[in-house]
N, C-alpha and C. Protein backbone atom coordinates (compact mmCIF):
# COMPACT_ATOMS: atom_id res chain seq x y z
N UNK A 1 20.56 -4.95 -7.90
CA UNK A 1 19.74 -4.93 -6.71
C UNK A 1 18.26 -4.83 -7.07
N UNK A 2 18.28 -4.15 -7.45
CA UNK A 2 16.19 -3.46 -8.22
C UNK A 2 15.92 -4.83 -8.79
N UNK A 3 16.46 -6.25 -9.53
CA UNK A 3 16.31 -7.01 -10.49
C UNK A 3 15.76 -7.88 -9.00
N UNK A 4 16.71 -7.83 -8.05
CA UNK A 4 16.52 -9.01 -7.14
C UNK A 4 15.24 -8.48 -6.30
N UNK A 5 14.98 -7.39 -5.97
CA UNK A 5 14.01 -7.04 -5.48
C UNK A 5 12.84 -7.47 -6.42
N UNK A 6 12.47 -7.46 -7.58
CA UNK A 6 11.42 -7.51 -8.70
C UNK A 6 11.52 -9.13 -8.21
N UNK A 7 12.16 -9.82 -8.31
CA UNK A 7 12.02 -11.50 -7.93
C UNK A 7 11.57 -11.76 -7.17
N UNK A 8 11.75 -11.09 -5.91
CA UNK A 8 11.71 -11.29 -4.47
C UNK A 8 10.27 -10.61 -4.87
N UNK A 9 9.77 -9.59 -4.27
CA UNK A 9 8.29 -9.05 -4.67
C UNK A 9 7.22 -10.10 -5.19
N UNK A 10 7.80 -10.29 -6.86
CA UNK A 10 6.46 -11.29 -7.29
C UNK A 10 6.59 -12.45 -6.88
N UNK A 11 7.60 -13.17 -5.68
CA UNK A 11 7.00 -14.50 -5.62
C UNK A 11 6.68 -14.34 -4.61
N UNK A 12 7.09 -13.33 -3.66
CA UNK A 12 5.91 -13.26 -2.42
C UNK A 12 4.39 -13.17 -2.87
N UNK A 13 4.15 -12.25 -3.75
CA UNK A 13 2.86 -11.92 -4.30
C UNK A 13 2.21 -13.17 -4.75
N UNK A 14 3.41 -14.05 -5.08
CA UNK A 14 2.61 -15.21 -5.77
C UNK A 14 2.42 -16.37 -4.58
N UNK A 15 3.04 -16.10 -3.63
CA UNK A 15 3.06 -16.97 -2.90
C UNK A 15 1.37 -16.57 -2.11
N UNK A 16 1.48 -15.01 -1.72
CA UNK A 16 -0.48 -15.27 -0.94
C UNK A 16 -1.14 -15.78 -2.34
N UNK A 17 -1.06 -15.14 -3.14
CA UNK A 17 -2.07 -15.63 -3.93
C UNK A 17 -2.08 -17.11 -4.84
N UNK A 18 -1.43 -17.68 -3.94
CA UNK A 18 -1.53 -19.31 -4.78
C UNK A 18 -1.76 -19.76 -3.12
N UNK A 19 -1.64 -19.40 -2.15
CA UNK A 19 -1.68 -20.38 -1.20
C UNK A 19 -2.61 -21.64 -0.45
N UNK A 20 -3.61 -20.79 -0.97
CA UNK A 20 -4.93 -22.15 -1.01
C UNK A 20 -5.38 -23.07 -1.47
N UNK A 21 -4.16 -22.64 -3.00
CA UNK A 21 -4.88 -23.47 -4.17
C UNK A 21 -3.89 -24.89 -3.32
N UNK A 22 -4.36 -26.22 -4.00
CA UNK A 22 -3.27 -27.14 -4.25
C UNK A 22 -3.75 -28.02 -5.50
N UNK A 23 -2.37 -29.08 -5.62
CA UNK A 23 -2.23 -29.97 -6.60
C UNK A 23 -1.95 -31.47 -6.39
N UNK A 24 -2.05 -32.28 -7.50
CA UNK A 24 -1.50 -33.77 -6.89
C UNK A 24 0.19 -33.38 -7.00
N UNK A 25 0.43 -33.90 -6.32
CA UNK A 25 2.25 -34.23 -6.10
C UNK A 25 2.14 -36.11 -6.37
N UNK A 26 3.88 -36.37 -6.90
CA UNK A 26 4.22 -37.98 -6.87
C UNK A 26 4.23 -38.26 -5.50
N UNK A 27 3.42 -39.25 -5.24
CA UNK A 27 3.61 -39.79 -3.74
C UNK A 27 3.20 -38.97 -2.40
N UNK A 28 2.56 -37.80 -2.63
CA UNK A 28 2.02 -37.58 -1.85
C UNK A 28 1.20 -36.90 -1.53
N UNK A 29 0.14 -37.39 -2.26
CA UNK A 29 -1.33 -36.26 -2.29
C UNK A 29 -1.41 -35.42 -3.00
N UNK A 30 -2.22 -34.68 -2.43
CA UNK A 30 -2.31 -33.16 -2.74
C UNK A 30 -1.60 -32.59 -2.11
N UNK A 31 -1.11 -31.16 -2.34
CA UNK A 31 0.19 -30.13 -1.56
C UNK A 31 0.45 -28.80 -2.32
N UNK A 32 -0.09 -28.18 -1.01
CA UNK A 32 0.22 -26.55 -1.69
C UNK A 32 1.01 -25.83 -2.64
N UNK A 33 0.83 -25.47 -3.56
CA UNK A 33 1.58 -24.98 -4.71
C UNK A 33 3.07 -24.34 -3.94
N UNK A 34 3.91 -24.65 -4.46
CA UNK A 34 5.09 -23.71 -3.60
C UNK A 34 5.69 -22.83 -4.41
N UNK A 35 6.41 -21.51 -4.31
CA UNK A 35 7.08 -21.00 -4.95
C UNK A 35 8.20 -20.35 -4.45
N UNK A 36 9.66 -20.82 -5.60
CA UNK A 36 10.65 -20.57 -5.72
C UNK A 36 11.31 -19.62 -5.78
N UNK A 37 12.20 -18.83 -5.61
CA UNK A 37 13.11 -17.84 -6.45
C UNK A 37 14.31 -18.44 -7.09
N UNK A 38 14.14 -18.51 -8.58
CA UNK A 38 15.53 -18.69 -9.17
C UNK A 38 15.82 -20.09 -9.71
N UNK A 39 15.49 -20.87 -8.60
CA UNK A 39 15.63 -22.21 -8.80
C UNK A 39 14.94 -23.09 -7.58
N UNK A 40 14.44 -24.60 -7.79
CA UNK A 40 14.34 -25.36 -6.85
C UNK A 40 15.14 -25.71 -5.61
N UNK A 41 15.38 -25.74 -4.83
CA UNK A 41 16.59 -25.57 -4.19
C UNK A 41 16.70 -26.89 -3.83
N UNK A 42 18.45 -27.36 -3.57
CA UNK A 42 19.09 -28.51 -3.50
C UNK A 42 18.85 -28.56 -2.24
N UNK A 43 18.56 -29.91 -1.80
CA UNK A 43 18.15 -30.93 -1.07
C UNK A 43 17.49 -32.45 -1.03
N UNK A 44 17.25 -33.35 -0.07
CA UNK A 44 16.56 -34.03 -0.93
C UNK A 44 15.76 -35.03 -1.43
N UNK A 45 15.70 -34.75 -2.68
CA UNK A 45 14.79 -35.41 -3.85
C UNK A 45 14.10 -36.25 -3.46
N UNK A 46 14.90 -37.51 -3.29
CA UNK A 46 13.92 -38.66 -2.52
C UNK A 46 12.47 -38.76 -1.73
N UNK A 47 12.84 -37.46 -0.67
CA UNK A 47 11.84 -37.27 0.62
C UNK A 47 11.08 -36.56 0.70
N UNK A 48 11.43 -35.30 -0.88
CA UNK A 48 10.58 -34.27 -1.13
C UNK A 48 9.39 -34.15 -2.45
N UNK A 49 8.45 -33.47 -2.63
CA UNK A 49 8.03 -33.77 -3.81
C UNK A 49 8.03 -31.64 -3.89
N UNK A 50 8.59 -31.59 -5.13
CA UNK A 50 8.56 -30.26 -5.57
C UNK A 50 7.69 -29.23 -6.39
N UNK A 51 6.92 -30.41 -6.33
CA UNK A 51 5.58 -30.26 -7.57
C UNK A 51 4.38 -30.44 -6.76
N UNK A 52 3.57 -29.49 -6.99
CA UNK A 52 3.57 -28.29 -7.95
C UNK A 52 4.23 -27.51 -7.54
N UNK A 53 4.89 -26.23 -8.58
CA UNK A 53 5.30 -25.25 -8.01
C UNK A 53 5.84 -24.30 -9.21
N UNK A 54 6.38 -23.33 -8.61
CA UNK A 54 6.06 -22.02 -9.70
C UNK A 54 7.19 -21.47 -8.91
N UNK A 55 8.31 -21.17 -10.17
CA UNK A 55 10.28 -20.55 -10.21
C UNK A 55 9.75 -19.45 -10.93
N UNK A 56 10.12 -18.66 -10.10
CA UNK A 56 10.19 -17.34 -10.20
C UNK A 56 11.81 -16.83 -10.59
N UNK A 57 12.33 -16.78 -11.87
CA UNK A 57 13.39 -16.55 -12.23
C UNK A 57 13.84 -15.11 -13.49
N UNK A 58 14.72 -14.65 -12.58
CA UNK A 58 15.05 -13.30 -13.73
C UNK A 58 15.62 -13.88 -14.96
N UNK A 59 15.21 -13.37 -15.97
CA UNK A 59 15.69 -13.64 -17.06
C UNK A 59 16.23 -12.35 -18.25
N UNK A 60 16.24 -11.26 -17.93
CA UNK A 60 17.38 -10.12 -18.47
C UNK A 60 17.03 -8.73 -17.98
N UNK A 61 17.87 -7.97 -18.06
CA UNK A 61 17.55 -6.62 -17.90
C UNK A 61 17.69 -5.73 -19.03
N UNK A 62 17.19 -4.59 -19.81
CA UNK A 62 17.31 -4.34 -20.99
C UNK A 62 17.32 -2.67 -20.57
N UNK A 63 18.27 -2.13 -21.36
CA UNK A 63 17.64 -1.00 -21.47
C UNK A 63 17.52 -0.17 -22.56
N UNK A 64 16.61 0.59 -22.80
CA UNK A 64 16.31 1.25 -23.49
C UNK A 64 15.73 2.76 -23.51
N UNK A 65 16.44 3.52 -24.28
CA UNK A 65 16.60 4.96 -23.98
C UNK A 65 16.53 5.01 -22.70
N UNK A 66 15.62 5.88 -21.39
CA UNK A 66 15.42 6.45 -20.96
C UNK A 66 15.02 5.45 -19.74
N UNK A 67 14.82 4.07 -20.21
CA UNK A 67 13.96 3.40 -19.29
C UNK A 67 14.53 2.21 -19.15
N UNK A 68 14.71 1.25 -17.94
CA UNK A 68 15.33 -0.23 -17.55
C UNK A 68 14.23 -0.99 -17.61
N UNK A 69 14.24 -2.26 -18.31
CA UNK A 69 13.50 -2.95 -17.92
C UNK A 69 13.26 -4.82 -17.71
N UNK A 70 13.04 -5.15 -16.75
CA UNK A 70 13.42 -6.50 -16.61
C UNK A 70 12.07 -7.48 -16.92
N UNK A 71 12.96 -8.65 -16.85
CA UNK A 71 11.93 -10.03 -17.51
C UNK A 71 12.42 -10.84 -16.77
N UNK A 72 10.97 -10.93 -16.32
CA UNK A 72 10.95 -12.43 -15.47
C UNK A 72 10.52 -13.13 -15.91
N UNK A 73 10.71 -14.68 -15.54
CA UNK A 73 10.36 -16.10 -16.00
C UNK A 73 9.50 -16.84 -14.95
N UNK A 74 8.44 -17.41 -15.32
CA UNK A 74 7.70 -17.72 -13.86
C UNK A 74 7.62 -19.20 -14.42
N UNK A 75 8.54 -20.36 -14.23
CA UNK A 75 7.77 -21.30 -14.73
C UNK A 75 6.95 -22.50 -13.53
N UNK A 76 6.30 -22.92 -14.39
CA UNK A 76 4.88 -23.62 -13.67
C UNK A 76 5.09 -25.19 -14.20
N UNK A 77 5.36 -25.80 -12.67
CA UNK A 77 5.67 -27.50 -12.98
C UNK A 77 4.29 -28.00 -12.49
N UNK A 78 4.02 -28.68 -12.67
CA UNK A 78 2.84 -29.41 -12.04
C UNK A 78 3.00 -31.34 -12.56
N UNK A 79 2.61 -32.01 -11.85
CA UNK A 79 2.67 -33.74 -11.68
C UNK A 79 0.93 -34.01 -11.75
N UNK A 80 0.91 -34.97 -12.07
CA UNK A 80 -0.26 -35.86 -12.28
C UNK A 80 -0.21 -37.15 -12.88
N UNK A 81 -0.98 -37.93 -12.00
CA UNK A 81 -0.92 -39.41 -12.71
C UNK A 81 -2.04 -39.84 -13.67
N UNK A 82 -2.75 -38.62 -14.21
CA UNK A 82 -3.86 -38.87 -15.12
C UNK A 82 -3.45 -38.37 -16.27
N UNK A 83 -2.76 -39.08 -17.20
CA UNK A 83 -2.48 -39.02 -18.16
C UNK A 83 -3.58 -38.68 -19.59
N UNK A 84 -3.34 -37.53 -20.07
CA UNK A 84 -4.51 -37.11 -21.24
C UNK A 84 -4.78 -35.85 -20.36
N UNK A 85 -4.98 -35.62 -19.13
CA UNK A 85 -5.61 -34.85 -18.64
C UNK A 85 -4.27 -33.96 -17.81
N UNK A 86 -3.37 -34.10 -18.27
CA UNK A 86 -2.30 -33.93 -17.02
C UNK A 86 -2.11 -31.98 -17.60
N UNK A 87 -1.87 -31.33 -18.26
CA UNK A 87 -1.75 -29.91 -18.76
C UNK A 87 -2.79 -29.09 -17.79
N UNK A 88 -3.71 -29.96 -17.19
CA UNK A 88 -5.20 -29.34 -17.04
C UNK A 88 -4.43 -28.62 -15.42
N UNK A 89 -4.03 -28.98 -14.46
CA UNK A 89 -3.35 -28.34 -13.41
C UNK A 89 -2.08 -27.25 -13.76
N UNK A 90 -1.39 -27.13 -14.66
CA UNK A 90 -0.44 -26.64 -14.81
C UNK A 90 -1.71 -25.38 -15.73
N UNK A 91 -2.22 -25.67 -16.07
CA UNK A 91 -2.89 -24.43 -17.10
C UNK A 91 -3.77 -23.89 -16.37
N UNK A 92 -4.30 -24.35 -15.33
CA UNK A 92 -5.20 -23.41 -14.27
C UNK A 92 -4.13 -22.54 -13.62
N UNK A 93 -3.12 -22.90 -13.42
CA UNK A 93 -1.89 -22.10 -12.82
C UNK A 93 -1.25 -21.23 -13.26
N UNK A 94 -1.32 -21.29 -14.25
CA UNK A 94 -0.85 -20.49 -15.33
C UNK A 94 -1.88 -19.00 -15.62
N UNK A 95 -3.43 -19.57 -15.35
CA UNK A 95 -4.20 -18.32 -15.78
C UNK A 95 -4.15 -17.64 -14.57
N UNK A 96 -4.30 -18.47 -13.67
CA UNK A 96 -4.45 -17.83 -12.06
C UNK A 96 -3.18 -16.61 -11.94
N UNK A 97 -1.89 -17.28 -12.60
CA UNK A 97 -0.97 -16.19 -12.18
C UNK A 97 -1.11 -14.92 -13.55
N UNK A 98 -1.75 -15.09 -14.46
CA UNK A 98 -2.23 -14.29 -15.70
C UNK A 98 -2.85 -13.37 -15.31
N UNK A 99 -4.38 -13.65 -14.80
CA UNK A 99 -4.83 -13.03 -14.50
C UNK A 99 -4.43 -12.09 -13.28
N UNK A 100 -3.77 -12.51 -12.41
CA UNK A 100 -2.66 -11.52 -11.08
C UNK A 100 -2.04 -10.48 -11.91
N UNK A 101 -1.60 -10.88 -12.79
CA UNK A 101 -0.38 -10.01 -12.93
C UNK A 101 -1.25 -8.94 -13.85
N UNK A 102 -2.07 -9.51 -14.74
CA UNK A 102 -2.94 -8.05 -15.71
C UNK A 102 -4.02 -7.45 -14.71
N UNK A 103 -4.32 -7.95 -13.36
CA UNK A 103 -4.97 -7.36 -12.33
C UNK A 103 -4.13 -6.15 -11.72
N UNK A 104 -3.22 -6.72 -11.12
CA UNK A 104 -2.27 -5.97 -10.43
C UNK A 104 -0.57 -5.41 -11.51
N UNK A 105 -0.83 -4.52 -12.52
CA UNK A 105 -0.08 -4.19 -13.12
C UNK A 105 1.55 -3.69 -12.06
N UNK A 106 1.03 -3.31 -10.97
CA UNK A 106 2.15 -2.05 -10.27
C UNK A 106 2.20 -2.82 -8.65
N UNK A 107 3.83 -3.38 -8.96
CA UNK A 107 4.06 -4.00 -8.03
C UNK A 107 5.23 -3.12 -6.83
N UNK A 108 4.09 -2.98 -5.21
CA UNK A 108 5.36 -2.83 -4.52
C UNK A 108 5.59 -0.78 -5.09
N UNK A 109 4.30 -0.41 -5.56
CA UNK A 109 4.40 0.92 -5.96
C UNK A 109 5.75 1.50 -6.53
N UNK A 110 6.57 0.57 -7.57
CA UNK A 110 7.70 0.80 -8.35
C UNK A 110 7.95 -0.36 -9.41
N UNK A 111 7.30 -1.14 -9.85
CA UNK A 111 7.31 -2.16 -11.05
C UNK A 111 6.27 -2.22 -11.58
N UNK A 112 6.47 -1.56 -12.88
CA UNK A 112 5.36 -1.32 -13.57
C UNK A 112 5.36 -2.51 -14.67
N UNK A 113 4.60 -3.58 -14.97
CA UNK A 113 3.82 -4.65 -15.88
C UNK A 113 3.93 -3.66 -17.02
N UNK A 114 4.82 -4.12 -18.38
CA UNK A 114 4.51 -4.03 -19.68
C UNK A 114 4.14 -5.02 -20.57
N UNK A 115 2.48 -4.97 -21.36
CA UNK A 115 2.07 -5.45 -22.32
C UNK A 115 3.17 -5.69 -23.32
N UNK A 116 2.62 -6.92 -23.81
CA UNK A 116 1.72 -8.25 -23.66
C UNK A 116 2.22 -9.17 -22.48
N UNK A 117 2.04 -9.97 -22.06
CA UNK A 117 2.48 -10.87 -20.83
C UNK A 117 2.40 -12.35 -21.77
N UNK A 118 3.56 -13.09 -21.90
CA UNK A 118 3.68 -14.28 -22.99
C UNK A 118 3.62 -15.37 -22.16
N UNK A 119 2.51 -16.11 -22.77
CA UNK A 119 2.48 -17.49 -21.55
C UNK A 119 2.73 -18.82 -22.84
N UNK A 120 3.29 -19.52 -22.16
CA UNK A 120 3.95 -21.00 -23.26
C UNK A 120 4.18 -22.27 -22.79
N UNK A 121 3.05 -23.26 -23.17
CA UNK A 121 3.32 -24.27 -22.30
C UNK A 121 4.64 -25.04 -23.56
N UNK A 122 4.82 -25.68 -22.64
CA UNK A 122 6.11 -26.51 -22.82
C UNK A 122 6.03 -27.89 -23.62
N UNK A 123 5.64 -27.71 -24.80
CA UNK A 123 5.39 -28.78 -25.20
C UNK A 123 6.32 -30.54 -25.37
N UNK A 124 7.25 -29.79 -25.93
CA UNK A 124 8.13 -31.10 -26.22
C UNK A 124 8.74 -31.53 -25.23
N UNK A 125 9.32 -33.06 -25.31
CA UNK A 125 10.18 -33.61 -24.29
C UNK A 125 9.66 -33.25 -23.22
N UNK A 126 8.55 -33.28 -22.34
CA UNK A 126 8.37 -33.20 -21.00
C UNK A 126 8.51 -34.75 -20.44
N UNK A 127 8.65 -34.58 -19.60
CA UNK A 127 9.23 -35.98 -18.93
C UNK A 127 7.58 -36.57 -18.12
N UNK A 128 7.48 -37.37 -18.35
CA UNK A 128 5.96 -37.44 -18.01
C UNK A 128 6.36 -38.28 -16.67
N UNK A 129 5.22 -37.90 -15.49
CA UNK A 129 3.76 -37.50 -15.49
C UNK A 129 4.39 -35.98 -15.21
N UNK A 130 5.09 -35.18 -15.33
CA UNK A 130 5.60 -33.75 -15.11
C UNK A 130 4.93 -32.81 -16.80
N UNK A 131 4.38 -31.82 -16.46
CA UNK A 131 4.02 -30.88 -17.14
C UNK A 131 4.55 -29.32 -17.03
N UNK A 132 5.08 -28.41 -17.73
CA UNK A 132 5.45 -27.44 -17.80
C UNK A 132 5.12 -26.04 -18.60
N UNK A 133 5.05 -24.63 -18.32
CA UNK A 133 4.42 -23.80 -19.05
C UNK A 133 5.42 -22.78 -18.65
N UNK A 134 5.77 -21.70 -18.76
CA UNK A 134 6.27 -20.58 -18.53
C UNK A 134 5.56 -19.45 -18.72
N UNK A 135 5.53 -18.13 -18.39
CA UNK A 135 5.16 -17.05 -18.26
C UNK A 135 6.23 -15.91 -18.21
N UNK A 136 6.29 -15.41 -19.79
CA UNK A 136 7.14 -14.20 -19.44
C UNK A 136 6.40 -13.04 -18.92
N UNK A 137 6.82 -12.18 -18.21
CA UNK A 137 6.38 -10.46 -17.80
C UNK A 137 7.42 -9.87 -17.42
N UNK A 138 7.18 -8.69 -18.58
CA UNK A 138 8.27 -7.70 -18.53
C UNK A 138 7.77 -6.50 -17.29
N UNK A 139 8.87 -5.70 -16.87
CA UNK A 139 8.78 -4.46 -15.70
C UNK A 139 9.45 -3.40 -16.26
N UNK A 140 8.44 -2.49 -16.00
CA UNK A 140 9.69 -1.12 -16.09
C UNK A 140 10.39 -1.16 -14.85
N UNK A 141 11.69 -1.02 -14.83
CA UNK A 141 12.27 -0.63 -13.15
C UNK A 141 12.86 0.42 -13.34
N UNK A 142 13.48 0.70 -11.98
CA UNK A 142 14.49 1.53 -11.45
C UNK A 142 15.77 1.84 -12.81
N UNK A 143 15.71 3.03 -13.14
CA UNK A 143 16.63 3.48 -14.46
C UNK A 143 18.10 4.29 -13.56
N UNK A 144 19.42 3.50 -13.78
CA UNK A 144 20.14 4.47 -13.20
C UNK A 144 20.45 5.54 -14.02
N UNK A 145 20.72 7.14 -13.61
CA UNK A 145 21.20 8.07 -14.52
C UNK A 145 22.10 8.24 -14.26
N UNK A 146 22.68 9.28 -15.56
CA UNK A 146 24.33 9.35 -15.62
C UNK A 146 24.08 10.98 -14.60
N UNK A 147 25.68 10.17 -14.05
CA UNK A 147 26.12 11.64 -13.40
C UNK A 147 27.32 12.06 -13.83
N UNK A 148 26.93 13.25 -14.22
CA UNK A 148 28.27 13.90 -14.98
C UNK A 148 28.88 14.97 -13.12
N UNK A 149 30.15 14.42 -12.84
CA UNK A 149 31.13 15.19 -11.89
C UNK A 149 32.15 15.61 -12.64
């Protein structure tokens, strides 16, 4: 539950704070960055353009001694038909949500941001004109304790 809440949280968070920005999309302009939980969701394809946009996806829970802590995956698609120049939207997106997250360490006054925050664009095999980067950030969360009855 605490894991799905941490998902739910930062893509609302990411959602005010990307909402003004926009990007080129295939076929249809420019269009507000959107963001996901988990995955793109099925529907379709044809009529939609999904790009830009930013998946907000859990990617483990760990614990250690005393403390839980989860990792999220934020990855960042972005489209462009200017080839040479195409990384340049996906990497403004990328700092924009960088800089959020080392701004606002303490999410929702119970997810605490642990250093370093790993950002990685996606080099190989991208399917062009599509560009990709990811962003790990780890959380301290919610630790269950043992109850001895």
């Amino acid at each position: 539950m605490t894991p799905l809440i941490l998902v739910e949280t930062l893509a609302d968070n990411l959602r005010k704070l990307l909402q003004d920005k926009t990007a080129m999309t295939e076929y249809q302009g420019e269009k507000a960055i959107q963001v996901f939980e988990h995955d793109i969701p099925r529907g379709d394809f044809e009529n939609n353009a999904f790009y830009p946009c930013v998946i907000v996806t859990l990617k483990n829970v760990e614990d250690e001694g005393d403390h839980s802590y989860a990792t999220v995956a934020l990855t960042i698609g972005a489209y462009t038909d200017d080839i040479g120049n195409d990384w340049r939207d996906m990497l403004n997106i990328a700092e924009k949500i960088r800089q959020f997250l080392l701004t606002n360490p303490i999410l929702s006054k119970r997810f605490r941001l642990e250093l370093p925050i790993a950002f990685e664009p996606i080099t190989t095999e991208q399917p062009e004109p599509f560009v990709f980067g990811i962003i790990a950030a780890r959380y301290l969360v919610a630790t269950p304790r043992l109850n001895i009855n």
